[in-house]
Protein backbone atom coordinates (compact mmCIF):
# COMPACT_ATOMS: atom_id res chain seq x y z
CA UNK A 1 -23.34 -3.82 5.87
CA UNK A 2 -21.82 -5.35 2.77
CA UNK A 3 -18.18 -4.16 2.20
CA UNK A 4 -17.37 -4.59 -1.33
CA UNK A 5 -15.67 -2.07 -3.23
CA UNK A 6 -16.66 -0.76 -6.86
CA UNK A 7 -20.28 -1.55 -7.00
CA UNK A 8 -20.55 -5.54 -6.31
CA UNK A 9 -17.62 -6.63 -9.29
CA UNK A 10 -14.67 -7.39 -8.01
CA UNK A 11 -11.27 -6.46 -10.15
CA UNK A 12 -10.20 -8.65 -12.89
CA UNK A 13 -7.11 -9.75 -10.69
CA UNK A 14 -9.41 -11.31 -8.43
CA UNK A 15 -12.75 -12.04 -10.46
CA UNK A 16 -10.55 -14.93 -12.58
CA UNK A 17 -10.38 -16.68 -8.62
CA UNK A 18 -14.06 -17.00 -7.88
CA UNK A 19 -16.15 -20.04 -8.67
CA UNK A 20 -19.04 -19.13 -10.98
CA UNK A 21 -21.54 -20.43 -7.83
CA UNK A 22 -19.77 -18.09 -5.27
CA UNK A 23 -21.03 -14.51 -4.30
CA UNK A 24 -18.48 -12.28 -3.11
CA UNK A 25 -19.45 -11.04 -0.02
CA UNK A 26 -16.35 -9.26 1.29
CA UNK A 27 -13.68 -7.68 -0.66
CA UNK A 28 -10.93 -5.19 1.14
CA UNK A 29 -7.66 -4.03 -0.33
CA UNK A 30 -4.98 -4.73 2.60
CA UNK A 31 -4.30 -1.52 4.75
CA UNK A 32 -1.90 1.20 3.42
CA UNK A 33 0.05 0.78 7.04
CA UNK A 34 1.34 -2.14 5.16
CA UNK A 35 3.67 0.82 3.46
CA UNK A 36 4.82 2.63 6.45
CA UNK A 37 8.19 0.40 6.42
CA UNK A 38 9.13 1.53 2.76
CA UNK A 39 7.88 4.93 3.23
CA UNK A 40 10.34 5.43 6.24
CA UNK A 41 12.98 3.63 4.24
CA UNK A 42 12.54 5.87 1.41
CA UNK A 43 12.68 9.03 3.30
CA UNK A 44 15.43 7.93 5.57
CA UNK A 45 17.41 7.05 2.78
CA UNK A 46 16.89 10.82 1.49
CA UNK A 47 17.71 12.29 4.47
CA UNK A 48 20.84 10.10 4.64
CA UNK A 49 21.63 11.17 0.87
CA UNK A 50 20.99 14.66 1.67
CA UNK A 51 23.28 14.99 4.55
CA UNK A 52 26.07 12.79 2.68
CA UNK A 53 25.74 15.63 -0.38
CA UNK A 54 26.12 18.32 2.01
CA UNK A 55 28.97 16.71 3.80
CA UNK A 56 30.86 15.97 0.87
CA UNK A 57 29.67 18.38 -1.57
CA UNK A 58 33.18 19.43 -2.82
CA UNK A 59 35.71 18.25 -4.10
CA UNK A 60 36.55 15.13 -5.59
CA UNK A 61 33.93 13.10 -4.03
CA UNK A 62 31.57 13.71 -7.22
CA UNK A 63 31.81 9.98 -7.64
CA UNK A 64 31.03 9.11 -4.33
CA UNK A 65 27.84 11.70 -4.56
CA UNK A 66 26.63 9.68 -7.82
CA UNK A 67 26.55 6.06 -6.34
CA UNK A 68 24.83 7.81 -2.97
CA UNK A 69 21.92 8.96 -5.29
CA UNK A 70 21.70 6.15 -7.44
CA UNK A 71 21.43 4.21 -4.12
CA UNK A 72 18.09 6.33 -3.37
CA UNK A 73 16.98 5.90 -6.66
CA UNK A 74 17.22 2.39 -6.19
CA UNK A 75 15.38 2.65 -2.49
CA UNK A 76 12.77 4.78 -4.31
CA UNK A 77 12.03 2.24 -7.11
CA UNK A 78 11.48 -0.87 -4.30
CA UNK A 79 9.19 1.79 -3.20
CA UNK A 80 6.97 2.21 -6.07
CA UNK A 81 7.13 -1.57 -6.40
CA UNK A 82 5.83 -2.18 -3.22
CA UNK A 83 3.12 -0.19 -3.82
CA UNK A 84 2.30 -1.89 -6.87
CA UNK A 85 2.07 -4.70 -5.55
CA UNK A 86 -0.02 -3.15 -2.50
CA UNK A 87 -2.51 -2.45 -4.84
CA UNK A 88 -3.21 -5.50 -6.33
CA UNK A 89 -3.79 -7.10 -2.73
CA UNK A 90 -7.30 -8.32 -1.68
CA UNK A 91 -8.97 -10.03 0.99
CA UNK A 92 -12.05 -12.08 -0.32
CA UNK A 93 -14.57 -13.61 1.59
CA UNK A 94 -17.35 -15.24 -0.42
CA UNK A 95 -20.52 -17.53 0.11
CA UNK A 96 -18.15 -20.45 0.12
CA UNK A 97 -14.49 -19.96 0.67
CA UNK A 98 -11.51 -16.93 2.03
CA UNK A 99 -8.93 -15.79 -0.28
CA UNK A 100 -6.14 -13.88 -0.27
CA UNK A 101 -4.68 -12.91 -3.40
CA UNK A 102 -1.02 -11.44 -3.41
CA UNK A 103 1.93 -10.74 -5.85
CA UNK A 104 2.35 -8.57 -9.07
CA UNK A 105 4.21 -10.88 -11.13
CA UNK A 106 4.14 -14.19 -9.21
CA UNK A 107 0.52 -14.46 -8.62
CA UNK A 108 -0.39 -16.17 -5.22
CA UNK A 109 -3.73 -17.15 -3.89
CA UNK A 110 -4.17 -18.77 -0.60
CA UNK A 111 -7.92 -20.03 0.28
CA UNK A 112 -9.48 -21.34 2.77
CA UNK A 113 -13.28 -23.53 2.30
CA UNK A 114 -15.38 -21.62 5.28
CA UNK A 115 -16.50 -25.04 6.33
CA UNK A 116 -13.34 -25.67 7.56
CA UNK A 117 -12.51 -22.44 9.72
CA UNK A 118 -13.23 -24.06 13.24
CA UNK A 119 -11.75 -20.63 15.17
CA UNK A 120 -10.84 -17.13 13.72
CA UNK A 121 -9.76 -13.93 16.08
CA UNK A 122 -7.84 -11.13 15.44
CA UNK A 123 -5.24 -8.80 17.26
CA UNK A 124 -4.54 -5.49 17.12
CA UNK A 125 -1.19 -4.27 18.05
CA UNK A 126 -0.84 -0.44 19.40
CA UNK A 127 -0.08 0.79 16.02
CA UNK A 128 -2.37 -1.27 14.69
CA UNK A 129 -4.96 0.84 17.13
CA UNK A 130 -4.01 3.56 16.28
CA UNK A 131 -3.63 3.86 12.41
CA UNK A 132 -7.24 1.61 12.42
CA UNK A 133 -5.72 -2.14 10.78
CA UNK A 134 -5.74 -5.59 12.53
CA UNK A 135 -4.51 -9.17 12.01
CA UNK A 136 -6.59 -12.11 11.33
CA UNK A 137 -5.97 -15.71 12.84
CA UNK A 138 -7.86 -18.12 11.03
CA UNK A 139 -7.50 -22.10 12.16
CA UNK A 140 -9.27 -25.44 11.21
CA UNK A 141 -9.47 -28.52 12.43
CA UNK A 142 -5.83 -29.78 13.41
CA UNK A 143 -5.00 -29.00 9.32
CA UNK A 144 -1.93 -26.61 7.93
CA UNK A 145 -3.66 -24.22 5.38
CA UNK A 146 -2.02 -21.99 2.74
CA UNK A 147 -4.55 -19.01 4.43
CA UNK A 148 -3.84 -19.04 8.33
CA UNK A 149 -3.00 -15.39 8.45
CA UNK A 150 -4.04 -12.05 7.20
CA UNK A 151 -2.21 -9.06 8.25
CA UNK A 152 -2.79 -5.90 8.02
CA UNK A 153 -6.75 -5.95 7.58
CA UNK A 154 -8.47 -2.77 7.79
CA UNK A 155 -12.06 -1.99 10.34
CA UNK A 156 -11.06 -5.34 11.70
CA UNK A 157 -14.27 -5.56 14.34
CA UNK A 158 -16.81 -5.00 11.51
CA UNK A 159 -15.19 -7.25 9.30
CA UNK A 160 -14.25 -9.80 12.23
CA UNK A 161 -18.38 -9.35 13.01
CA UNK A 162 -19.04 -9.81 9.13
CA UNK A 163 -17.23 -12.79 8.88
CA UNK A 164 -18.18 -14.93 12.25
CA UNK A 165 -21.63 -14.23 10.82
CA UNK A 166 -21.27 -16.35 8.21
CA UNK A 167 -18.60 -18.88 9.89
CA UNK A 168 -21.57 -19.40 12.58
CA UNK A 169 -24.59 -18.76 11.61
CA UNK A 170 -27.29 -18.97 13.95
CA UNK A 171 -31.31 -17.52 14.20
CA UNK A 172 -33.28 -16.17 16.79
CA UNK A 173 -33.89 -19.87 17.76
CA UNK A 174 -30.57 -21.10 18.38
CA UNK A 175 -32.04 -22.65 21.50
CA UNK A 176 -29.85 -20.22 23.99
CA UNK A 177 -32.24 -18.59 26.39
């Protein structure tokens, strides 16, 4: 099973990153659990302007009522943002290398050469479990890399399976019998 999104062509965003040798093997936009946190923020902070408006609805607390909003407003724009930049997230794994490619305006990519992966697992936490996401560990030999974790992965057995296929490749005579 290849999981690639949009036909085999990866976005421009993360096209301009690949090597013109490299095949693109993998490509999976991070899980949208990544958002519960400024969903929950969002709505709590409506809930909290709500009540506030209710509470102190007359009077001359009109003020008060105006910076409470604009507070939301502001709670609701980090929102948007953070789903901007949710969208332009990827997880790459090619014929060569890993990459993850972050950031709306300040651009990061953190790779990793498969040659040098000597381990890779992942955990799931209970949420994780339940809303279907996982966490990649990825180490090499003794070395700090810029890629040694990817959160918030989704199907992480079939792409954990994917992956170790290519880290470790091995036949039908592997010489294990």
């Amino acid at each position: 099973m290849r999981l690639v999104t949009h036909g085999d062509s990866a976005p421009a965003s993360v096209n301009r990153y690949l090597l013109p040798h490299e095949q693109q093997v993998i490509m999976v936009r991070r899980h949208p659990a990544k958002l519960l946190r400024p969903v929950a923020e969002v709505f709590g902070g409506l809930i909290i302007a709500g009540l506030l408006s209710k509470i102190f609805g007359g009077g001359d607390s009109g003020t008060a009522l105006v910076v409470v909003w604009w507070l939301w407003l502001l709670l609701l724009i980090r929102f948007v943002w953070k789903v901007a930049e949710w969208s332009v997230d990827y997880f790459v794994v090619t014929s060569k290398r890993m990459l993850l490619t972050t950031g709306l305006i300040t651009r990061k990519v953190a790779m990793m050469p498969l040659g040098k992966v000597t381990d890779m697992s992942f955990q799931r936490s209970l949420l994780g479990r339940m809303l279907g996401y996982g966490e990649f560990i990825l180490e090499s030999a003794g070395q700090d890399q810029a890629l040694s974790t990817v959160e918030y992965i989704p199907y992480p057995e079939t792409l954990y399976l994917e992956v170790c296929q290519m880290l470790f490749p091995g036949g039908k005579d592997d010489g294990d019998d």
